[in-house]
C-alpha atoms as a PDB file:
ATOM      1  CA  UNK A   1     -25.874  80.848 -13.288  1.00  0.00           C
ATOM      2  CA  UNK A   2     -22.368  81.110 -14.216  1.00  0.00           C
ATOM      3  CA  UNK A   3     -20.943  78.630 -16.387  1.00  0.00           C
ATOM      4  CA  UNK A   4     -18.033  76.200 -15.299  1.00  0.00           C
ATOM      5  CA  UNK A   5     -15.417  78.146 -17.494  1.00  0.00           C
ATOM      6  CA  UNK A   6     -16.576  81.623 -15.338  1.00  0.00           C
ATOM      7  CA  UNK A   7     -16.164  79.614 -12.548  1.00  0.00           C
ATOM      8  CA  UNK A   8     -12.860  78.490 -13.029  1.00  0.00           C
ATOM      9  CA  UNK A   9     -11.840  81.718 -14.025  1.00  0.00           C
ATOM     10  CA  UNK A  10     -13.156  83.173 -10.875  1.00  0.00           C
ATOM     11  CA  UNK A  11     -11.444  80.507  -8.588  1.00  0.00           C
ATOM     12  CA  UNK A  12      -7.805  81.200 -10.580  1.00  0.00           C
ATOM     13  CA  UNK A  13      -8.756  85.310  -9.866  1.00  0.00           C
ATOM     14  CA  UNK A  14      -9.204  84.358  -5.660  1.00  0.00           C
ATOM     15  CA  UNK A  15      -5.788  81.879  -6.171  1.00  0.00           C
ATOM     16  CA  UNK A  16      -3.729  84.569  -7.573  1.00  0.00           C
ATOM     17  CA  UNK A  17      -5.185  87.594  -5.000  1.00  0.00           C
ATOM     18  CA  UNK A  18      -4.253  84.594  -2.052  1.00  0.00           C
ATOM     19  CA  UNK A  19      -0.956  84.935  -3.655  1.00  0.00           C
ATOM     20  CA  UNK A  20      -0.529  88.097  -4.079  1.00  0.00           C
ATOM     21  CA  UNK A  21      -1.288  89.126  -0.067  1.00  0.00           C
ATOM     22  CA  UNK A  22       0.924  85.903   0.914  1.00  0.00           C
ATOM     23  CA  UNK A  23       3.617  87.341  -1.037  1.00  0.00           C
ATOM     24  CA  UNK A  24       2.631  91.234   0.850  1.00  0.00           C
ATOM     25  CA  UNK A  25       2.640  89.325   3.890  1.00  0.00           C
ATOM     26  CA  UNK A  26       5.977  87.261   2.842  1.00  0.00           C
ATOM     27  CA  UNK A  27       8.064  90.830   2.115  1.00  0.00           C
ATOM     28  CA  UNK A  28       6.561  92.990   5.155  1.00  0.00           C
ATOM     29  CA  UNK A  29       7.986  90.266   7.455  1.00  0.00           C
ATOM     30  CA  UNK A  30      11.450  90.288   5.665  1.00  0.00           C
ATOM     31  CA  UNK A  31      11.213  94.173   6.143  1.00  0.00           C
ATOM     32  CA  UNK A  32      10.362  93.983   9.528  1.00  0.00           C
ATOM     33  CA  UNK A  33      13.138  91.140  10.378  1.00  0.00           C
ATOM     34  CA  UNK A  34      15.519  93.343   7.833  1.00  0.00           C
ATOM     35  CA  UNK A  35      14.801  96.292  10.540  1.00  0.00           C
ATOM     36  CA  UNK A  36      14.714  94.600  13.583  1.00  0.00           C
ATOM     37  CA  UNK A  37      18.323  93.227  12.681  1.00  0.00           C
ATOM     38  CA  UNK A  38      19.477  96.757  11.920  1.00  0.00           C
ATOM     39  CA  UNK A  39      18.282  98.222  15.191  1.00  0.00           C
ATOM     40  CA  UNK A  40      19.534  95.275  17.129  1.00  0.00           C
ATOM     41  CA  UNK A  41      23.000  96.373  15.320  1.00  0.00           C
ATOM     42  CA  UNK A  42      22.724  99.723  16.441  1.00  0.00           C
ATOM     43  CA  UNK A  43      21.771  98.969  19.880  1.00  0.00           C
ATOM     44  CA  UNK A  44      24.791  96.994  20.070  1.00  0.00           C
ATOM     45  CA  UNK A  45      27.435  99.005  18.545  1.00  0.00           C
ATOM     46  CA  UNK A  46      25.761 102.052  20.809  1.00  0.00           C
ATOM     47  CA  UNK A  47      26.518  99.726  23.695  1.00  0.00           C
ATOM     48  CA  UNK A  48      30.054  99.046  22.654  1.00  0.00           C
ATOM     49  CA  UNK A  49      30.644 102.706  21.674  1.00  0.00           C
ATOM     50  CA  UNK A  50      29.150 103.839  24.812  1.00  0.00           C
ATOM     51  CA  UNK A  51      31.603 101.292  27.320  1.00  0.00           C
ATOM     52  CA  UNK A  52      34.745 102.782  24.999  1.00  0.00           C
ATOM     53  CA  UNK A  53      34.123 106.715  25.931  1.00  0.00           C
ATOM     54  CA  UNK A  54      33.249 105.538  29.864  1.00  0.00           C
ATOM     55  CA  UNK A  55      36.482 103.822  29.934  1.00  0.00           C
ATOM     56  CA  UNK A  56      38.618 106.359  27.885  1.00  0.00           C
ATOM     57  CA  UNK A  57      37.406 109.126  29.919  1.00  0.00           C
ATOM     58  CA  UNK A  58      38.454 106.904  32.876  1.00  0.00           C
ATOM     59  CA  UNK A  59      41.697 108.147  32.924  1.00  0.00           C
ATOM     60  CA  UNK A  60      40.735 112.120  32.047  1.00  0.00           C
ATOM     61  CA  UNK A  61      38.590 112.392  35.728  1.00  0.00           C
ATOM     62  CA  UNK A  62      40.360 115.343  37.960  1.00  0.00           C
ATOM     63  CA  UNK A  63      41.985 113.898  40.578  1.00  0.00           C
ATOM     64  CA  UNK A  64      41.113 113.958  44.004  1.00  0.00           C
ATOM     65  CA  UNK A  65      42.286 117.822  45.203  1.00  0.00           C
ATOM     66  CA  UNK A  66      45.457 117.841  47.155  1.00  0.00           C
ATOM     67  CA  UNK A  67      45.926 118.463  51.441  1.00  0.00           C
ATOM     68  CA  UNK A  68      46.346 122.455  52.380  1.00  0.00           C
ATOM     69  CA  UNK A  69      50.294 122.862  52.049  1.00  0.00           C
ATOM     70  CA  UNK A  70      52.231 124.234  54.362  1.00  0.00           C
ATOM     71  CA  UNK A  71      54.335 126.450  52.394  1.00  0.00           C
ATOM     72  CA  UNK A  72      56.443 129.973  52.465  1.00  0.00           C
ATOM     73  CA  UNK A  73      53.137 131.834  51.871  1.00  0.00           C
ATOM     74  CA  UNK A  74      49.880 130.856  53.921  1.00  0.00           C
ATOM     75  CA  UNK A  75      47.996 130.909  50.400  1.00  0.00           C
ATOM     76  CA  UNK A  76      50.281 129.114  48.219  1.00  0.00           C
ATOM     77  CA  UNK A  77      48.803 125.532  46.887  1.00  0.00           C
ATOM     78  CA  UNK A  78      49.821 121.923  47.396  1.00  0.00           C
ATOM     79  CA  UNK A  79      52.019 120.210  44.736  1.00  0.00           C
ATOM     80  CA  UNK A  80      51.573 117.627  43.301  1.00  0.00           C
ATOM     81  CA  UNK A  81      54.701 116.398  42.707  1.00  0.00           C
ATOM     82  CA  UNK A  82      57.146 114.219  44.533  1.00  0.00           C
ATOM     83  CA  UNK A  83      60.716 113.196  44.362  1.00  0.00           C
ATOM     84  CA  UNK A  84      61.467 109.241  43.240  1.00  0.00           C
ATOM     85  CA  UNK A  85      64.458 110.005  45.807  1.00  0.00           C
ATOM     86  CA  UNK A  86      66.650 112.305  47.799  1.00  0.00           C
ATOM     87  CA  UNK A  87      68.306 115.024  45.851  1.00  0.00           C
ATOM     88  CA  UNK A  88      72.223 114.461  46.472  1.00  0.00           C
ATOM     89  CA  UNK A  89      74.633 115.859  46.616  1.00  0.00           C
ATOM     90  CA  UNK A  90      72.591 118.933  47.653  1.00  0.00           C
ATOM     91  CA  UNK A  91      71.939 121.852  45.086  1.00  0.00           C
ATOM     92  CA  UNK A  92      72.215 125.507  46.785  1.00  0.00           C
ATOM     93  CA  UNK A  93      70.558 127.837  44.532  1.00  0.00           C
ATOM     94  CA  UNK A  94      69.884 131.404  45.192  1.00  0.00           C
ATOM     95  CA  UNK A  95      66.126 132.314  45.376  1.00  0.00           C
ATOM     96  CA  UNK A  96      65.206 136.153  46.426  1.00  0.00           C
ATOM     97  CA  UNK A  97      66.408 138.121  48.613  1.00  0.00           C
ATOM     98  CA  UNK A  98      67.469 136.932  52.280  1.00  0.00           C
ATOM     99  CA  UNK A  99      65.221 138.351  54.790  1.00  0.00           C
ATOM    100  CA  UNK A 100      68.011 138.478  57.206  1.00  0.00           C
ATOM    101  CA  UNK A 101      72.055 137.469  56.111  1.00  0.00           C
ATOM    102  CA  UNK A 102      72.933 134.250  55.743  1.00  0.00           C
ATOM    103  CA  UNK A 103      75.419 132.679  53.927  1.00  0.00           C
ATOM    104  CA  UNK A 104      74.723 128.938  51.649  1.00  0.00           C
ATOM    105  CA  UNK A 105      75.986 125.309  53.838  1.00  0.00           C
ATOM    106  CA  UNK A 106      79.654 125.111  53.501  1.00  0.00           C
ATOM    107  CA  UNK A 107      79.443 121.535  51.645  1.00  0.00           C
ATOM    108  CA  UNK A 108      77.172 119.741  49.211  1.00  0.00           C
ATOM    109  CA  UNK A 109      78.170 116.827  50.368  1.00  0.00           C
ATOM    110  CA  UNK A 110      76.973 116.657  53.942  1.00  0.00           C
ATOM    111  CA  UNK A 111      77.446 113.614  56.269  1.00  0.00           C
ATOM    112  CA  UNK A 112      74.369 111.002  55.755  1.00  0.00           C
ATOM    113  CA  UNK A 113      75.085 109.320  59.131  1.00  0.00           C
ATOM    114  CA  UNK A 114      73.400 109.405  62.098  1.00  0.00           C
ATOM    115  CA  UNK A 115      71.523 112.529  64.129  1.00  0.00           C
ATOM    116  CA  UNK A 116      72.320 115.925  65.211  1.00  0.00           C
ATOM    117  CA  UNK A 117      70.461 117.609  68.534  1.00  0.00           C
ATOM    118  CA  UNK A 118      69.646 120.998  68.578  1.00  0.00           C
ATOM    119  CA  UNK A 119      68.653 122.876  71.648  1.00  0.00           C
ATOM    120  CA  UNK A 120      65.650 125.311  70.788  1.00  0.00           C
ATOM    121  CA  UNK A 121      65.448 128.045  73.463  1.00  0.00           C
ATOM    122  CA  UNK A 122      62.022 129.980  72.749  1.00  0.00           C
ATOM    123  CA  UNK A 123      59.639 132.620  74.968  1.00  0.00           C
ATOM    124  CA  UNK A 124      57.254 129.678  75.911  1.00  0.00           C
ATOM    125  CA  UNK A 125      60.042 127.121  76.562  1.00  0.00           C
ATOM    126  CA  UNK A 126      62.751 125.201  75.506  1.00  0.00           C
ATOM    127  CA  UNK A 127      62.685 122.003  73.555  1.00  0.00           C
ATOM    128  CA  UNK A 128      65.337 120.043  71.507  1.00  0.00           C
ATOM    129  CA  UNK A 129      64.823 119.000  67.787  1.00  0.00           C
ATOM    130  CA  UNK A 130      66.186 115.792  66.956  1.00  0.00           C
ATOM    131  CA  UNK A 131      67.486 115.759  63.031  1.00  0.00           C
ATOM    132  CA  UNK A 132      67.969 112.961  60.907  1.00  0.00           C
ATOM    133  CA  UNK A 133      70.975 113.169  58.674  1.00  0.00           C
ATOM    134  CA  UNK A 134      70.254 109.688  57.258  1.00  0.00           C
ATOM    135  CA  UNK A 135      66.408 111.102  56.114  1.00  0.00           C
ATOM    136  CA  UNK A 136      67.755 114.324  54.918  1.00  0.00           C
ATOM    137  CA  UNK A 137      71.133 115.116  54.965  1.00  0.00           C
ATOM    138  CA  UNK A 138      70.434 118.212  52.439  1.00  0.00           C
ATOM    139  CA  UNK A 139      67.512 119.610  54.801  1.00  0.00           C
ATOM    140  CA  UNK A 140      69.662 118.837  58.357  1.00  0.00           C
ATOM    141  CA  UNK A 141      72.944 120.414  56.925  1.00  0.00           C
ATOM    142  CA  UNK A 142      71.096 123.584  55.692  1.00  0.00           C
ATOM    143  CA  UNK A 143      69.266 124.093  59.488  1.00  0.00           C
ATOM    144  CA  UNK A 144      72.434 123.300  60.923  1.00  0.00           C
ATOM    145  CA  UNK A 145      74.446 126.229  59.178  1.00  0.00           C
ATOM    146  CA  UNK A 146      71.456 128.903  59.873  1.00  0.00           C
ATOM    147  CA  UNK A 147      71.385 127.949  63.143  1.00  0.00           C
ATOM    148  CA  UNK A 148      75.057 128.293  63.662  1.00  0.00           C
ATOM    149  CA  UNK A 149      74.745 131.613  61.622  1.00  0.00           C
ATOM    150  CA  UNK A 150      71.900 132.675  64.431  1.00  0.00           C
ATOM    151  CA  UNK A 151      69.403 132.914  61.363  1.00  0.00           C
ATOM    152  CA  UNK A 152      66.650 131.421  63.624  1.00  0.00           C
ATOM    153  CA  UNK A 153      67.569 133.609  66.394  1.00  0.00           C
ATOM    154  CA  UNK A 154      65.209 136.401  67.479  1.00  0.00           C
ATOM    155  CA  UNK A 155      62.182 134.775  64.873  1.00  0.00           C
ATOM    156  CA  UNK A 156      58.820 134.469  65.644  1.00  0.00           C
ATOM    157  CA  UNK A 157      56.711 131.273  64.392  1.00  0.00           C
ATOM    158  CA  UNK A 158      54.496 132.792  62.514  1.00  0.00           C
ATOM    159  CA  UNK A 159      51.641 130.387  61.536  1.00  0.00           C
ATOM    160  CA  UNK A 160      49.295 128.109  63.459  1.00  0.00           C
ATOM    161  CA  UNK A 161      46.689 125.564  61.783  1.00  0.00           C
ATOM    162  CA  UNK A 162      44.471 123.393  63.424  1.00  0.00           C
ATOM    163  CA  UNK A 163      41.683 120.461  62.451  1.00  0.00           C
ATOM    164  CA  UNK A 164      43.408 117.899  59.727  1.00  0.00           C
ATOM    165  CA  UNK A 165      46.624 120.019  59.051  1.00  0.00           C
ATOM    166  CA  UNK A 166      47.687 120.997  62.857  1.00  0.00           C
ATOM    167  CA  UNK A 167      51.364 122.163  62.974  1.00  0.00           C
ATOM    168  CA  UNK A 168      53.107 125.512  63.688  1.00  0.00           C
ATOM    169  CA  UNK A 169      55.127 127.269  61.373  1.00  0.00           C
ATOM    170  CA  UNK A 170      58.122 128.989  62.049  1.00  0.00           C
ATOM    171  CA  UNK A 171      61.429 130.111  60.294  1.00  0.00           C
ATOM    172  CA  UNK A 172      60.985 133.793  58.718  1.00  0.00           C
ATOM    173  CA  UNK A 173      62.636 136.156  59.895  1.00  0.00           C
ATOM    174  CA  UNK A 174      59.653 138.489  58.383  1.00  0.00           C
ATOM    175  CA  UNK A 175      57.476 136.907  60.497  1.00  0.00           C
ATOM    176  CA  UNK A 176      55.286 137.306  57.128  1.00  0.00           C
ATOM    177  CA  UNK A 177      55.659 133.829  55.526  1.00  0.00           C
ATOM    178  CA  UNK A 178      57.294 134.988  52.750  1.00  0.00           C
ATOM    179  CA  UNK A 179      61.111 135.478  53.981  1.00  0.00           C
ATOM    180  CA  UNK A 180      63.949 132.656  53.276  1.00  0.00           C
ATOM    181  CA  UNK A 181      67.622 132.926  53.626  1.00  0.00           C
ATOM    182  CA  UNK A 182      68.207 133.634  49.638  1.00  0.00           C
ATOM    183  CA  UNK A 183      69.033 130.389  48.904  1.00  0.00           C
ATOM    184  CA  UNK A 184      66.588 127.087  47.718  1.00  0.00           C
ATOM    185  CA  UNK A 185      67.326 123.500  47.704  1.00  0.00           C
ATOM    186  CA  UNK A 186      65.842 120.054  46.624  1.00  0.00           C
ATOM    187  CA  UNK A 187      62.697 117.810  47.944  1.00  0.00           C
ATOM    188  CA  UNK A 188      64.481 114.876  49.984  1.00  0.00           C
ATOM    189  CA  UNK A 189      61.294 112.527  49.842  1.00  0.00           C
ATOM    190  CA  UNK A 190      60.420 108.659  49.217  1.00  0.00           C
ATOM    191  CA  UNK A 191      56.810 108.965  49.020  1.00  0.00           C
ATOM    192  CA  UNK A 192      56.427 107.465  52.382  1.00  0.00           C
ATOM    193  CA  UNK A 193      56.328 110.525  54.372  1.00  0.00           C
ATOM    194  CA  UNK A 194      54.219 110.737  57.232  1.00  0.00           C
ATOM    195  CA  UNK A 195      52.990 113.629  59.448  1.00  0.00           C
ATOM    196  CA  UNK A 196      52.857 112.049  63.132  1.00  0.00           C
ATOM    197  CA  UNK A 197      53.042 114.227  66.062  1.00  0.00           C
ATOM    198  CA  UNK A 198      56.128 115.979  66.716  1.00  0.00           C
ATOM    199  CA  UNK A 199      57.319 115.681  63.209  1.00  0.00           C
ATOM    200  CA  UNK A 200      59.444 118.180  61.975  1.00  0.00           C
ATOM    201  CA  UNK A 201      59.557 118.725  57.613  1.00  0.00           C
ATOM    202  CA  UNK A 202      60.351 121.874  55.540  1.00  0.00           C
ATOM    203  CA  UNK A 203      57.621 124.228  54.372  1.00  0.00           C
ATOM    204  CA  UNK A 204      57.664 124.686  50.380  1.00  0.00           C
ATOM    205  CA  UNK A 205      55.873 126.594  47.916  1.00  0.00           C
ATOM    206  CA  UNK A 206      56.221 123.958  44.920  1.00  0.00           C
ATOM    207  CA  UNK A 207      58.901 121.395  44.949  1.00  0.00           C
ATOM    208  CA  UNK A 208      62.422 122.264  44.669  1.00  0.00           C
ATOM    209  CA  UNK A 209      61.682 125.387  47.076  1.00  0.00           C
ATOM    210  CA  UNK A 210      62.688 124.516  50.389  1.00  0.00           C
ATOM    211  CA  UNK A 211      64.813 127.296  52.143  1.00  0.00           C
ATOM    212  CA  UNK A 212      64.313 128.418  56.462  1.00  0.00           C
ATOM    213  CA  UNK A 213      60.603 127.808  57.013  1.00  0.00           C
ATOM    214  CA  UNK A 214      59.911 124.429  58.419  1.00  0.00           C
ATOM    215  CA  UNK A 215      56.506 123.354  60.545  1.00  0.00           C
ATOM    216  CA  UNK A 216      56.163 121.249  63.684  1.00  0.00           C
ATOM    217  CA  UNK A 217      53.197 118.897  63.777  1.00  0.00           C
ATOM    218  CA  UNK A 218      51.492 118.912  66.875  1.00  0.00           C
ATOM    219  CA  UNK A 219      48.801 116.405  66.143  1.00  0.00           C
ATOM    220  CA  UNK A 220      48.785 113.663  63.173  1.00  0.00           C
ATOM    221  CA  UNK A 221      48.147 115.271  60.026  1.00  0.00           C
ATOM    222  CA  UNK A 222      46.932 114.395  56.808  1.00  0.00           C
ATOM    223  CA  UNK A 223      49.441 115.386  54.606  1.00  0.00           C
ATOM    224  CA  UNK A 224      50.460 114.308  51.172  1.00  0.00           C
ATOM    225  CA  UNK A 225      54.436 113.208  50.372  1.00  0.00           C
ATOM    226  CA  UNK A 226      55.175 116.612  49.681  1.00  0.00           C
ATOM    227  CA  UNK A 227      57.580 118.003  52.158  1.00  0.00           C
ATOM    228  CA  UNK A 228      60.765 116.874  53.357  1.00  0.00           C
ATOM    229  CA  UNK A 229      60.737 115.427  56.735  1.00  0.00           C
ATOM    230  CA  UNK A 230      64.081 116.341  58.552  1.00  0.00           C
ATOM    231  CA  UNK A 231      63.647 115.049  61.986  1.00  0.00           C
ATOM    232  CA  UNK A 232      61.296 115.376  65.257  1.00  0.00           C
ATOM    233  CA  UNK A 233      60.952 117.012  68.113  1.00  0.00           C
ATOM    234  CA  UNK A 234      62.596 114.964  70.695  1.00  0.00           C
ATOM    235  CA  UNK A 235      61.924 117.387  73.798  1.00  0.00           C
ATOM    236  CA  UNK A 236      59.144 119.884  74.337  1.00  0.00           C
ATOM    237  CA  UNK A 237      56.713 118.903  72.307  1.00  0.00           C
ATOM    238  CA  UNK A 238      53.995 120.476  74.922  1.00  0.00           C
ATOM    239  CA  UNK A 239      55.674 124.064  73.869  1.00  0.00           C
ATOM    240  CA  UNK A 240      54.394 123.986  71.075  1.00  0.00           C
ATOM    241  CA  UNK A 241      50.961 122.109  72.129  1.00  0.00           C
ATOM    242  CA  UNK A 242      50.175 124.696  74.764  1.00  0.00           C
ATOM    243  CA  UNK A 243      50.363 127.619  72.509  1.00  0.00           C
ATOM    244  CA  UNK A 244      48.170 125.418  69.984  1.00  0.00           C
ATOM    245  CA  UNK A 245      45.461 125.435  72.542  1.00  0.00           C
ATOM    246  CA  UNK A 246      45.287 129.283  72.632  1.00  0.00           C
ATOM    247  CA  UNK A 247      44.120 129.093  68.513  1.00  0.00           C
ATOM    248  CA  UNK A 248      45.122 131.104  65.791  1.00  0.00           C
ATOM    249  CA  UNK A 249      43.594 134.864  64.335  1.00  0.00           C
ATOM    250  CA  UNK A 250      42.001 133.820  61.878  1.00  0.00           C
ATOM    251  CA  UNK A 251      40.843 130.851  63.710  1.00  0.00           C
ATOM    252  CA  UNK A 252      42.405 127.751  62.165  1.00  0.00           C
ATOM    253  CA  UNK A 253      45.185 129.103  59.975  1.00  0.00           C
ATOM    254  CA  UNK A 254      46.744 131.862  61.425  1.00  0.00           C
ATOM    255  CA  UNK A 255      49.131 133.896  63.380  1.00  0.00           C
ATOM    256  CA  UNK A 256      48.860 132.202  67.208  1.00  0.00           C
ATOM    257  CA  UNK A 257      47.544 133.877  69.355  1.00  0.00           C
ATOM    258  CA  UNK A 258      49.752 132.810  71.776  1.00  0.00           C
ATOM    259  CA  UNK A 259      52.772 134.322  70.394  1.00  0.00           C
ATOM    260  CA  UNK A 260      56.030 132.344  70.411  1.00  0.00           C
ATOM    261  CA  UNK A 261      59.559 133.344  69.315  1.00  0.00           C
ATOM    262  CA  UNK A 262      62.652 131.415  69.049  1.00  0.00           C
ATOM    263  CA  UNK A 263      65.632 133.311  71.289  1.00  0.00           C
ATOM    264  CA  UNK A 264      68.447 130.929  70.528  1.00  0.00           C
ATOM    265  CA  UNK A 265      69.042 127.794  68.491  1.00  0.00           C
ATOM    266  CA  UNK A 266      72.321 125.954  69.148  1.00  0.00           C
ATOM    267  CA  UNK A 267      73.273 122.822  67.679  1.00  0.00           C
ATOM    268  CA  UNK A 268      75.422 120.237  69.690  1.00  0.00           C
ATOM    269  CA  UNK A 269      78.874 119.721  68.051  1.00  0.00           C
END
């Protein structure tokens, strides 16, 4: 039998190996708390990193794609730029060649009072175009010389759209959407521009490039601010409705198939 002093010494031997795993146990739960803490860190700081990017590349997402423009070319793209405010005193600057002669306004400082009636005769009807010199006196004053110059005269519209963007596009003496009267001027726009039935507003390609074409809306468009409105048409509206029934080649965006020239534009003095 063992003796009380092996005894004892056996009893210290199972106090200190009691120790010795309480102590194992003691530092693997420091190490686990010591690791839990640093993933819990991580997590967090992969949270707070990940809300940073999402809201920095907030502001870097591609904006919403523009409406189809109606500009000098049937291709050309929308801007997307507007004017804080009408450009005056009007800016005539020459652009190309004229596609048929024509001379620049005789001011830059055209009267911003009041309307001006012009009577439209065409080879589906007559109608009368109301413009607005207090909208656009830049835009009015430039129509007003061509058509006094018989610029308009003898010119087939030569572009008809249909579905959201319905108006008919006229102006060119080509007849090819590229023609203007060598001459550009300035975007008259607030931002506020709407394209309601029987509007009429300059064709552009890019701002700052407004010369002879100009579109009549038909039906309520959805447009962006991008082109100068310069009046309505106060008269014979269904003109230009009835040849919008007959479509365009191609269907949609085209040349109308119901063709229609203007004979003789004459504004009222």
């Amino acid at each position: 039998m063992p003796t009380s002093k092996q005894r004892r010494e056996a009893e210290r031997r199972r106090l200190q190996r009691q120790l010795q795993r309480r102590s194992q146990r003691e530092a693997r739960r420091k190490r686990y708390a010591l690791l839990a803490s640093v993933i819990g860190t991580l997590v967090v700081i992969g949270v707070v990193v990940g809300f940073v990017v999402a809201t920095g590349n907030e502001d870097k997402k591609p904006k919403a794609a523009g409406n189809p423009t109606t500009s000098g070319s049937a291709s050309a793209s929308a801007s997307s730029s507007t004017s804080a405010a009408p450009a005056y005193p009007c800016t005539w600057k020459k652009s190309g060649t004229a596609a048929k002669k024509a001379t620049v306004p005789p001011t830059t400082k055209p009267s911003k009072n009041g309307t001006v009636d012009v009577a439209v005769q065409s080879s589906q009807g007559a109608m009368t175009f109301t413009l607005n010199r207090a909208a656009a006196p830049c835009a009015v004053e430039s129509f007003v010389s061509l058509a006094q110059q018989k610029y308009f005269d003898g010119t087939s519209c030569h572009r008809l759209t249909s579905g959201g963007l319905s108006v008919l596009q006229c102006g060119d003496p080509t007849g090819t959407g590229s023609g203007g009267p060598g001459y550009s001027f300035g975007d008259e726009l607030t931002g506020k521009e709407k394209y309601t039935k029987g509007v009429l507003a300059m064709a552009n390609a890019g701002p700052n490039t407004n010369g002879s074409q100009f579109f009549i809306v038909y039906k309520d468009s959805q447009l962006g601010p991008q082109y100068t409105v310069f009046g309505t048409v106060s008269k014979g509206l269904s003109v230009v409705e009835k040849v919008a029934a007959k479509g365009s080649t191609p269907a949609n965006d085209g040349k109308p198939k119901l063709p229609i020239k203007l004979t003789k534009l004459t504004p009222a003095n």
